[in-house]
C-alpha atoms as a PDB file:
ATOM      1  CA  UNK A   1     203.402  29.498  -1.787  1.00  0.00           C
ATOM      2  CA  UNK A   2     206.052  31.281  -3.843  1.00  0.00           C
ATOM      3  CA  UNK A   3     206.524  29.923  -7.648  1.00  0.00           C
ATOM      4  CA  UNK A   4     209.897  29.383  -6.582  1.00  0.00           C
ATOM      5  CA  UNK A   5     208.606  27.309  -3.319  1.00  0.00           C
ATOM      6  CA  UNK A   6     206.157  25.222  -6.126  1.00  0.00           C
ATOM      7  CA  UNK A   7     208.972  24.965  -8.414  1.00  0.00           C
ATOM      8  CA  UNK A   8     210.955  23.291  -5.611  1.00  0.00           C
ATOM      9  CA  UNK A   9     208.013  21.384  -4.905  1.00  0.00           C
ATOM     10  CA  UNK A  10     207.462  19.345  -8.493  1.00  0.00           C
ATOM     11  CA  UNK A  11     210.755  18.379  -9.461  1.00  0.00           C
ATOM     12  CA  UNK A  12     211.526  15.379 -11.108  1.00  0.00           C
ATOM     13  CA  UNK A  13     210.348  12.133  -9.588  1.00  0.00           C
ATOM     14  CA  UNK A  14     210.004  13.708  -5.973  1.00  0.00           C
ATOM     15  CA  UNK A  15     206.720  15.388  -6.842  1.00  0.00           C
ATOM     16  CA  UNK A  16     204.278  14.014  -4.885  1.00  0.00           C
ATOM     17  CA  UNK A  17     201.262  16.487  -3.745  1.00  0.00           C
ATOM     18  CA  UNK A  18     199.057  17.900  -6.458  1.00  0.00           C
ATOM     19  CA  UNK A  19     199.955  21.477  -7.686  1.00  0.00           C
ATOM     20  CA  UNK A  20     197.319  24.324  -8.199  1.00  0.00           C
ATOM     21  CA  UNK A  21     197.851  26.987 -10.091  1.00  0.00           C
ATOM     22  CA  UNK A  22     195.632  30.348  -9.338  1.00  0.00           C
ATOM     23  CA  UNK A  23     195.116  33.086 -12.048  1.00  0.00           C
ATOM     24  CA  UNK A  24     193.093  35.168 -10.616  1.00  0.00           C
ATOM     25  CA  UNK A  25     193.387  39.102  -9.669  1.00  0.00           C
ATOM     26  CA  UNK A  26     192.415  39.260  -6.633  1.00  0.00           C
ATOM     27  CA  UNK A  27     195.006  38.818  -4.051  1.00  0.00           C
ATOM     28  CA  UNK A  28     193.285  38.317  -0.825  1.00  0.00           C
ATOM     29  CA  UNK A  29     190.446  35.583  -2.831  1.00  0.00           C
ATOM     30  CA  UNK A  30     193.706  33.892  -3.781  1.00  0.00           C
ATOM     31  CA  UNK A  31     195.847  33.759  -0.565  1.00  0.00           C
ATOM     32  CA  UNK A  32     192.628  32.549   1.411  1.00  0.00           C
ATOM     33  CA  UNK A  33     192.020  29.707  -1.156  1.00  0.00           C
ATOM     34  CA  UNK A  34     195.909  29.079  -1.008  1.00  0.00           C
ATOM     35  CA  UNK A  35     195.730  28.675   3.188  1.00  0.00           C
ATOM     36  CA  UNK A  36     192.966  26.199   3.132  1.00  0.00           C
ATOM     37  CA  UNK A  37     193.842  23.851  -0.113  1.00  0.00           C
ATOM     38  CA  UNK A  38     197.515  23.871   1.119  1.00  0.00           C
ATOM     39  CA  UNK A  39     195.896  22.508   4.733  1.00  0.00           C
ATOM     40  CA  UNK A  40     194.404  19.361   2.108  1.00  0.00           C
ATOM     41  CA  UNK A  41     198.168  18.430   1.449  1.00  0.00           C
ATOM     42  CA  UNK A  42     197.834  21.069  -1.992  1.00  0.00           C
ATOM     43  CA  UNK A  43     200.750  22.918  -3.255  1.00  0.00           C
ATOM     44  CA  UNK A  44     199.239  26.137  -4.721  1.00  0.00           C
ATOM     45  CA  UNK A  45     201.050  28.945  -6.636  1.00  0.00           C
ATOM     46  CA  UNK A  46     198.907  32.219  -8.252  1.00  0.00           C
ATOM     47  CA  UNK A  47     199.397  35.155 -10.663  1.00  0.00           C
ATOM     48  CA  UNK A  48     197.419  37.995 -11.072  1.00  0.00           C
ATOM     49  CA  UNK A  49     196.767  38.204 -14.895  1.00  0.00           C
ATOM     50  CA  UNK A  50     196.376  36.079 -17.687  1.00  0.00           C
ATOM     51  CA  UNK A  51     200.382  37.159 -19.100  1.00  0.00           C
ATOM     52  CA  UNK A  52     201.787  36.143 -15.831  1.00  0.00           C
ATOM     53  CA  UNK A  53     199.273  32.829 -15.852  1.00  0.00           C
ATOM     54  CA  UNK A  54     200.754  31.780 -18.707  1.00  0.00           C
ATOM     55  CA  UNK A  55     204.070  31.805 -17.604  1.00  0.00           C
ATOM     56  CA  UNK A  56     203.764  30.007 -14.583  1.00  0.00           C
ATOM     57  CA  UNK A  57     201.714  27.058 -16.422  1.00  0.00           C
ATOM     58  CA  UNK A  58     204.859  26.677 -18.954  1.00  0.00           C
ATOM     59  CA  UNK A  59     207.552  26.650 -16.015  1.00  0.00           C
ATOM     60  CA  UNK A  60     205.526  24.888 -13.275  1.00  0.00           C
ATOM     61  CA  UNK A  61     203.526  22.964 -15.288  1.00  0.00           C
ATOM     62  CA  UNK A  62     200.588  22.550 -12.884  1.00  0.00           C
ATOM     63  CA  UNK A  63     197.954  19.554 -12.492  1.00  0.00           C
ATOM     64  CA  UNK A  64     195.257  21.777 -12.279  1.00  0.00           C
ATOM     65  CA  UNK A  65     195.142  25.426 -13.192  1.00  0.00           C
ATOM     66  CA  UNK A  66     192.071  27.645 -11.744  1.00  0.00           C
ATOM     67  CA  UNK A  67     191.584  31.123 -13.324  1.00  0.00           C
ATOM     68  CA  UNK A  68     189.153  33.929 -12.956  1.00  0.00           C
ATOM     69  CA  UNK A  69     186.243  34.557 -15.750  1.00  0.00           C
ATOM     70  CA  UNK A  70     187.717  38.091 -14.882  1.00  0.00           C
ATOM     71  CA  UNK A  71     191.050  38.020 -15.612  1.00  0.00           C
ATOM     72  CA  UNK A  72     192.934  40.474 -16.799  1.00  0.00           C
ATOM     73  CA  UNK A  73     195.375  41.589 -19.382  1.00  0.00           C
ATOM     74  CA  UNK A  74     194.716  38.071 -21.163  1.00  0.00           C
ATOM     75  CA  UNK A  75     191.358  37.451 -20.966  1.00  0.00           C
ATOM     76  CA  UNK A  76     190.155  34.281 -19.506  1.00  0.00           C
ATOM     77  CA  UNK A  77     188.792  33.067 -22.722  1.00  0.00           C
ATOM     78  CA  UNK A  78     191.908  33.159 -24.411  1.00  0.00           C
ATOM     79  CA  UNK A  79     193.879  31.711 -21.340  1.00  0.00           C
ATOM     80  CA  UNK A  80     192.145  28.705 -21.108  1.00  0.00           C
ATOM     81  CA  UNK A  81     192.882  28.456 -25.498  1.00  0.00           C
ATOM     82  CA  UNK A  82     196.486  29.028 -24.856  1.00  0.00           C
ATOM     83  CA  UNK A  83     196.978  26.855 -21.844  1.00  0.00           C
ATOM     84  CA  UNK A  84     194.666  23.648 -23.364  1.00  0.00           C
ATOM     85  CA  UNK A  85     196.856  23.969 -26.625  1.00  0.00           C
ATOM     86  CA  UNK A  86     200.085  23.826 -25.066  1.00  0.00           C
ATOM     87  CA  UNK A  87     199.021  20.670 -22.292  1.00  0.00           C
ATOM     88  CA  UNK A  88     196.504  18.697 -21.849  1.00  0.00           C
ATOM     89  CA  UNK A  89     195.652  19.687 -18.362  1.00  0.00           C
ATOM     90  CA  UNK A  90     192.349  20.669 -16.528  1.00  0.00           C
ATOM     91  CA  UNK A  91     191.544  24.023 -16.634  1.00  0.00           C
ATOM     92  CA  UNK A  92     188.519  25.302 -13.850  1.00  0.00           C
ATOM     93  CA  UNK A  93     186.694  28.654 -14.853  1.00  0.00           C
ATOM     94  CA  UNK A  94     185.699  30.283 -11.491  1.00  0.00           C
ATOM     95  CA  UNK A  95     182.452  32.274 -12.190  1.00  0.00           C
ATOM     96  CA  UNK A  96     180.002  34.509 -10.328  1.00  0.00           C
ATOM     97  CA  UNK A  97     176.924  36.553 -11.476  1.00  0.00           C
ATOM     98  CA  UNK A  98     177.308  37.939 -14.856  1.00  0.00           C
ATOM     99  CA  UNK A  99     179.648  35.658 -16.182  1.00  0.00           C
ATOM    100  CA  UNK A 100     177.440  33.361 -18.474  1.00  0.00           C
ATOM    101  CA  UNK A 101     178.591  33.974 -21.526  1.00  0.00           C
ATOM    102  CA  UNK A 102     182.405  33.294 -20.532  1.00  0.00           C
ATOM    103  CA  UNK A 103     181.541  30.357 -19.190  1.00  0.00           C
ATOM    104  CA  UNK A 104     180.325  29.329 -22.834  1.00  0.00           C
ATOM    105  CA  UNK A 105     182.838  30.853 -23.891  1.00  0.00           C
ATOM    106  CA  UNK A 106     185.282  29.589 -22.115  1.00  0.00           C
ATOM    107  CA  UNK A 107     183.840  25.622 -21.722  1.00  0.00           C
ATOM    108  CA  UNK A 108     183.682  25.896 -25.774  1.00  0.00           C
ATOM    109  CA  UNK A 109     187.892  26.890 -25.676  1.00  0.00           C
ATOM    110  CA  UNK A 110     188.239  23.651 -23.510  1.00  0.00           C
ATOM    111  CA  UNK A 111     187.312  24.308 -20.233  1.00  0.00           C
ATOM    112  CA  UNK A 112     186.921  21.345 -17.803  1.00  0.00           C
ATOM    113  CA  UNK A 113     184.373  22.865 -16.099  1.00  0.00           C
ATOM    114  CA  UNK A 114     182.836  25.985 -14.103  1.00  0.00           C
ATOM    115  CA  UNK A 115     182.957  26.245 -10.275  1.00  0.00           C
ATOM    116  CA  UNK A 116     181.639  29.039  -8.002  1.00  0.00           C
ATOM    117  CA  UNK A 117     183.488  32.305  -7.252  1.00  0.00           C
ATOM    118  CA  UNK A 118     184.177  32.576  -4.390  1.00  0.00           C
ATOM    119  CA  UNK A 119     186.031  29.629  -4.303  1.00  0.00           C
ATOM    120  CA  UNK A 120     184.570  26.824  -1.967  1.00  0.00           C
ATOM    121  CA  UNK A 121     187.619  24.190  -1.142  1.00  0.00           C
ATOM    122  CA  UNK A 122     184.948  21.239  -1.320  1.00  0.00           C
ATOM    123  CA  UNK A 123     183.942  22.046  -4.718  1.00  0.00           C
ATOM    124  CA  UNK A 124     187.677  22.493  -6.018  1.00  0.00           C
ATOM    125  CA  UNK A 125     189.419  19.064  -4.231  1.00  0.00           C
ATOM    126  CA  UNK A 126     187.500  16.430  -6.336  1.00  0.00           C
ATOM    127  CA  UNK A 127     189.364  17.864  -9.363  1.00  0.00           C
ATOM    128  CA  UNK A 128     192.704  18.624  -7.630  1.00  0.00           C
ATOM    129  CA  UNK A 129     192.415  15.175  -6.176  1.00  0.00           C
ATOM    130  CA  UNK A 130     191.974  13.475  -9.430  1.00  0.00           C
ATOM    131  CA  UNK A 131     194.754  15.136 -11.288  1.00  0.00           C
ATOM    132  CA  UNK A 132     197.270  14.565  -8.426  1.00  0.00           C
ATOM    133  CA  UNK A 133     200.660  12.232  -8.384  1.00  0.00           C
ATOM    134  CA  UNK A 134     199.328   9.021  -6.653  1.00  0.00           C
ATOM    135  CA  UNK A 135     196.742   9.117  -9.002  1.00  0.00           C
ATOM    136  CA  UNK A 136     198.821   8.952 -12.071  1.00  0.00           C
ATOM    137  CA  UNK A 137     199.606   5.837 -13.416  1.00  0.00           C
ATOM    138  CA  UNK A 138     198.437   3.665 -16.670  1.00  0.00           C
ATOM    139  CA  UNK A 139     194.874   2.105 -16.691  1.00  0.00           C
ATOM    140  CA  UNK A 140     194.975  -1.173 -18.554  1.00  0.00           C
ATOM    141  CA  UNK A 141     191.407  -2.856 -19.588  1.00  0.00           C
ATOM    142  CA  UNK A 142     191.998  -5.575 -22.328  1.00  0.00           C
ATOM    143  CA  UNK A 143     193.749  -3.623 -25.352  1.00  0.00           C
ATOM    144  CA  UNK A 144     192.806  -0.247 -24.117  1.00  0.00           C
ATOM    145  CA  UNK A 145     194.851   1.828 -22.244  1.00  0.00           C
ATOM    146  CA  UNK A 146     194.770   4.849 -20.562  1.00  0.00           C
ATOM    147  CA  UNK A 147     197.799   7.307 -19.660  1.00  0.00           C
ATOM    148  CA  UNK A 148     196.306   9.312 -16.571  1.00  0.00           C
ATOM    149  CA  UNK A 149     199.337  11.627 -16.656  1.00  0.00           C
ATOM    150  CA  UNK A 150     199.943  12.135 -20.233  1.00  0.00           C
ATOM    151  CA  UNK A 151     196.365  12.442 -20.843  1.00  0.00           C
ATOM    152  CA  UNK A 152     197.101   9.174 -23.250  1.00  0.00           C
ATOM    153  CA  UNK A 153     194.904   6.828 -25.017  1.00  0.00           C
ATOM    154  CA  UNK A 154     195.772   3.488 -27.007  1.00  0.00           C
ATOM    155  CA  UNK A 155     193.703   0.984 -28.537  1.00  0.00           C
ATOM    156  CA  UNK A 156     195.624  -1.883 -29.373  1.00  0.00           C
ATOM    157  CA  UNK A 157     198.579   0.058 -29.595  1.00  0.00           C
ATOM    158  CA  UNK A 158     197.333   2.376 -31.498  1.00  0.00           C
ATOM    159  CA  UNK A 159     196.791   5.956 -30.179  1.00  0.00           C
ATOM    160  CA  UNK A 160     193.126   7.469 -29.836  1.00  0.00           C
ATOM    161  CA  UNK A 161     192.657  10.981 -29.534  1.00  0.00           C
ATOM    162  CA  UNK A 162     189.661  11.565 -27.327  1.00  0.00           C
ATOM    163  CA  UNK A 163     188.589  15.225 -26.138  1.00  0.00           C
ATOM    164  CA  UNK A 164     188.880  16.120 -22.951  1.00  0.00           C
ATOM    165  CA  UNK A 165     185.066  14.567 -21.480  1.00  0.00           C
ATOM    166  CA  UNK A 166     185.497  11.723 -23.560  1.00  0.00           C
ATOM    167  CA  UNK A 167     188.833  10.991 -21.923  1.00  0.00           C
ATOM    168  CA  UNK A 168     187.427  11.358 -18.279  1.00  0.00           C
ATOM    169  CA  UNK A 169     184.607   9.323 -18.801  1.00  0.00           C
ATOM    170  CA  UNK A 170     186.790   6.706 -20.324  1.00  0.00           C
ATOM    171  CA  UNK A 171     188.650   6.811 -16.939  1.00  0.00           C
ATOM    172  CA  UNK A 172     186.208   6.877 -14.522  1.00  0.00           C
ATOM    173  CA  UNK A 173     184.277   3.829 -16.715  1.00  0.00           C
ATOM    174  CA  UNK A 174     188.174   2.042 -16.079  1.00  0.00           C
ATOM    175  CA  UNK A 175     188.204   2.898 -12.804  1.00  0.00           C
ATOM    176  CA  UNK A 176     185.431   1.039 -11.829  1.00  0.00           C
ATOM    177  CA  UNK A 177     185.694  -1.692 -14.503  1.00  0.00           C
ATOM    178  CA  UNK A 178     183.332  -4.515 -14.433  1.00  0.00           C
ATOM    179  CA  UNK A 179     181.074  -2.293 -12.054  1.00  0.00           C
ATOM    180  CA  UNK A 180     177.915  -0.978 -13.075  1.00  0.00           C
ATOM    181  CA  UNK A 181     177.942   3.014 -12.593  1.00  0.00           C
ATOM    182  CA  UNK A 182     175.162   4.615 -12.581  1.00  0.00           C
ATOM    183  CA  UNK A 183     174.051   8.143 -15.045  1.00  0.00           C
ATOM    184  CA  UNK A 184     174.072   9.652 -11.778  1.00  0.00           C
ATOM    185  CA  UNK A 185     177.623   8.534 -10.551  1.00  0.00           C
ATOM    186  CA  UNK A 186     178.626   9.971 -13.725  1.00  0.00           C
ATOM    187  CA  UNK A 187     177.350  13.321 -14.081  1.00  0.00           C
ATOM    188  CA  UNK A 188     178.768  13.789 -10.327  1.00  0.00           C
ATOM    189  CA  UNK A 189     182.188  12.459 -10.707  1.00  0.00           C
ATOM    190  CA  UNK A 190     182.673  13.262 -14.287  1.00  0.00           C
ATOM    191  CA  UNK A 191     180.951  16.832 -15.219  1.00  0.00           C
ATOM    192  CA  UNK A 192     180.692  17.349 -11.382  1.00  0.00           C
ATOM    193  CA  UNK A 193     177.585  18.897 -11.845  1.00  0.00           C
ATOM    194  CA  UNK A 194     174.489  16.566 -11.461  1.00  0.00           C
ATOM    195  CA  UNK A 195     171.890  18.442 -11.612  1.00  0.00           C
ATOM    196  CA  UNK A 196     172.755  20.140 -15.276  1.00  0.00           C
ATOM    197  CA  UNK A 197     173.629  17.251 -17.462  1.00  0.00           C
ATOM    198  CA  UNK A 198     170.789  15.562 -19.324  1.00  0.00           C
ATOM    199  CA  UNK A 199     170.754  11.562 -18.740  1.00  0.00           C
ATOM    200  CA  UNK A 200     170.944  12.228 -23.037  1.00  0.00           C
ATOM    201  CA  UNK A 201     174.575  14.093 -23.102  1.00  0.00           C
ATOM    202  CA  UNK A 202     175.869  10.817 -21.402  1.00  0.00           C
ATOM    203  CA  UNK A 203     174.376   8.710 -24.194  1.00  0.00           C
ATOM    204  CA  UNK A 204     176.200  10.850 -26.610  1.00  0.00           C
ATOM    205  CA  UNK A 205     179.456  10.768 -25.535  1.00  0.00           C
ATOM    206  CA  UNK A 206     178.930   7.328 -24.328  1.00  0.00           C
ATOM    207  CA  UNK A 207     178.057   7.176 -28.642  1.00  0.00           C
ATOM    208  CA  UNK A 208     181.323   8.844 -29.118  1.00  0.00           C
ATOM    209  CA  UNK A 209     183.713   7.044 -27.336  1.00  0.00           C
ATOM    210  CA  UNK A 210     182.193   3.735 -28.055  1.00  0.00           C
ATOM    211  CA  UNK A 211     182.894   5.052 -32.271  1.00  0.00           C
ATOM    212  CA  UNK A 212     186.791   6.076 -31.230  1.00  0.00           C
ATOM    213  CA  UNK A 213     187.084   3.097 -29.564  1.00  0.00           C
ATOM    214  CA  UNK A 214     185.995   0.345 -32.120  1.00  0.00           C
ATOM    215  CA  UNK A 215     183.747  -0.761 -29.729  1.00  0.00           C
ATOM    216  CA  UNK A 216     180.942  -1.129 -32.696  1.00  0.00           C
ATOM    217  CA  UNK A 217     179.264  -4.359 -31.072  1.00  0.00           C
ATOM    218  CA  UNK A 218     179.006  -2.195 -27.324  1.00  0.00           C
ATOM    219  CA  UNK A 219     180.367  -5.133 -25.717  1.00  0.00           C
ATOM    220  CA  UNK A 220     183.422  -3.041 -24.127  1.00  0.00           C
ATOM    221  CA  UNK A 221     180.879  -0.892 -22.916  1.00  0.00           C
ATOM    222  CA  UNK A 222     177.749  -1.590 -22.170  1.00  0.00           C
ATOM    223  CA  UNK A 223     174.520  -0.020 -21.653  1.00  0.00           C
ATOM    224  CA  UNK A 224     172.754  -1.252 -18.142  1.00  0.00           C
ATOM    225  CA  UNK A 225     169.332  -0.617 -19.312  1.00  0.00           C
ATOM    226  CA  UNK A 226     167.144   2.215 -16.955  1.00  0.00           C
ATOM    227  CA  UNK A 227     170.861   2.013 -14.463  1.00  0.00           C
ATOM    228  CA  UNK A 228     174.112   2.961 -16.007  1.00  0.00           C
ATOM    229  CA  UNK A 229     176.810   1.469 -17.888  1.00  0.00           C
ATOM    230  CA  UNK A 230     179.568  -1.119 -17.154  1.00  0.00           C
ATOM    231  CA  UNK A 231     183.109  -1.230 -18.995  1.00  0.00           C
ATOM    232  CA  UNK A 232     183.667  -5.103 -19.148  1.00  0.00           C
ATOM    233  CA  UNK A 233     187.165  -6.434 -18.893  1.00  0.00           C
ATOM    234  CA  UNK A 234     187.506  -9.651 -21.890  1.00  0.00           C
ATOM    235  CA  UNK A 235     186.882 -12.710 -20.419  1.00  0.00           C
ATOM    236  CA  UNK A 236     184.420 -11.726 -17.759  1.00  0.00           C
ATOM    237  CA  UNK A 237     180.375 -12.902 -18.169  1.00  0.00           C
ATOM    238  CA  UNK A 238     179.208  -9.349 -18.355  1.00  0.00           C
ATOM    239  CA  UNK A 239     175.631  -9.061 -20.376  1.00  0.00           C
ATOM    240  CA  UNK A 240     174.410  -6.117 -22.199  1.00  0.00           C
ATOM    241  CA  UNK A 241     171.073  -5.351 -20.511  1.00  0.00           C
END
C-alpha cells in the first residue's frame, strides 16, 4: 500500500483496520510482509530509511510501527527515541543474528519489544491486533481508568504516567478484571516472550504499578499466591491469597 492509499485509509472517524508502518530497507522483505498482513484485514505502508520513517509516523500516524535493527540513514536506535518521544505508540525492533546489542539498545530507547527478522506474520498480529481501532476504547475498573488509544491513565481523575510495560500490564490485568491470570498468561500476552521473562520481573513491575497506582494495601491488585494475579473491581469478594 501507497502512503497515500494508508493516508486515505485512517482518516478521521472512518479508520477502522489497524495500520502498520514498515521501516525497513529491504524492499522485497517489506512487500512480502505487506501481501500477507494486508490478507489479516492490515493496512501496511513502509519506507526504506530511518529519515523517510520518520516522516511517515508524523503524517500517518501508525498503530504500530516495525523497523529494521538495520536501518539506515537514521539508525534504528535513534528511530525508535524519536518516534516514542513524539507518540506513545508501539514500536517492534525486527532482529536477526548479530543484532544483540541494538536490541538493548534499542528496548532501553523504548522499544516494545524484539521479533524475528525475517518477519513471521504470527509473531507480528498479536501486537497489530492489540493496537487496532475496535480495540480502542476506555477501560474503566473502579476509579482507574485506562485510555487504550491515547495511551492514558487516571486514578481518580488524576493522571498517572506509567511507562510503556507498566501501561500494558495495567491493561491486560483490566481486561480480564476479576479473573485470575496467570505469570504465564502474562509474560505471553504482555512481553510476548515466555520463555525470557523471570516469574521476578513480573513481581517488579507488578511493585511498580501497584506504587503509581496508590494501591499500597494490594487490594486493587492482588497477588494469587504460586498462580497469578487478579485486578479486583470494588465491591466484588475477591481475597488476597
Amino acid at each position: 500500500m501507497t502512503p497515500q492509499q494508508a493516508a486515505s485509509t485512517m482518516n478521521g472517524d472512518t479508520r477502522t483496520k489497524p495500520v502498520l508502518l514498515i521501516a525497513d530497507p529491504d524492499d522485497a522483505v517489506v512487500g512480502d510482509l505487506a501481501t500477507a498482513l494486508e490478507r489479516e484485514g492490515v493496512a501496511v505502508t513502509g519506507a526504506p530509511d530511518g529519515a523517510q520513517g520518520l516522516l511517515q509516523a508524523g503524517a500517518l500516524q501508525p498503530d504500530v510501527v516495525l523497523v529494521s535493527a538495520t536501518l539506515p540513514v537514521i539508525d534504528a536506535v535513534d528511530f525508535v527515541r524519536a518516534v516514542r518521544l513524539a507518540r506513545a505508540v508501539p514500536v517492534l525492533l525486527g532482529v536477526g543474528e548479530g543484532n544483540a546489542e541494538q536490541a538493548v539498545r534499542a528496548l532501553a530507547a523504548g522499544a516494545a519489544a524484539c521479533v524475528a527478522r525475517p518477519y513471521r506474520v504470527p509473531e507480528l498480529l498479536p501486537f497489530i491486533q492489540a493496537a487496532s481501532p475496535e480495540s480502542r476504547k476506555v477501560l474503566a475498573v473502579g476509579g482507574v481508568e485506562l485510555d487504550v488509544q491515547a495511551y492514558q491513565v487516571r486514578v481518580g481523575g488524576r493522571a498517572v504516567h506509567l511507562p510503556l510495560r507498566e501501561f500494558e500490564l495495567l491493561q491486560y490485568l483490566m481486561r480480564n478484571a476479576d479473573r485470575t491470570v496467570t505469570r504465564e498468561q502474562i509474560m505471553r500476552h504482555v512481553w510476548h516472550a515466555a520463555a525470557t521473562t523471570s516469574t521476578n520481573t513480573i513481581a517488579v513491575h507488578v511493585k511498580r504499578l501497584r506504587a503509581r497506582l496508590g494501591d499500597n494495601d494490594d487490594q486493587l491488585i492482588q497477588t494469587v499466591r504460586g498462580v497469578g494475579y487478579r485486578l479486583v473491581t470494588p465491591g466484588t469478594s475477591g481475597t488476597p491469597a
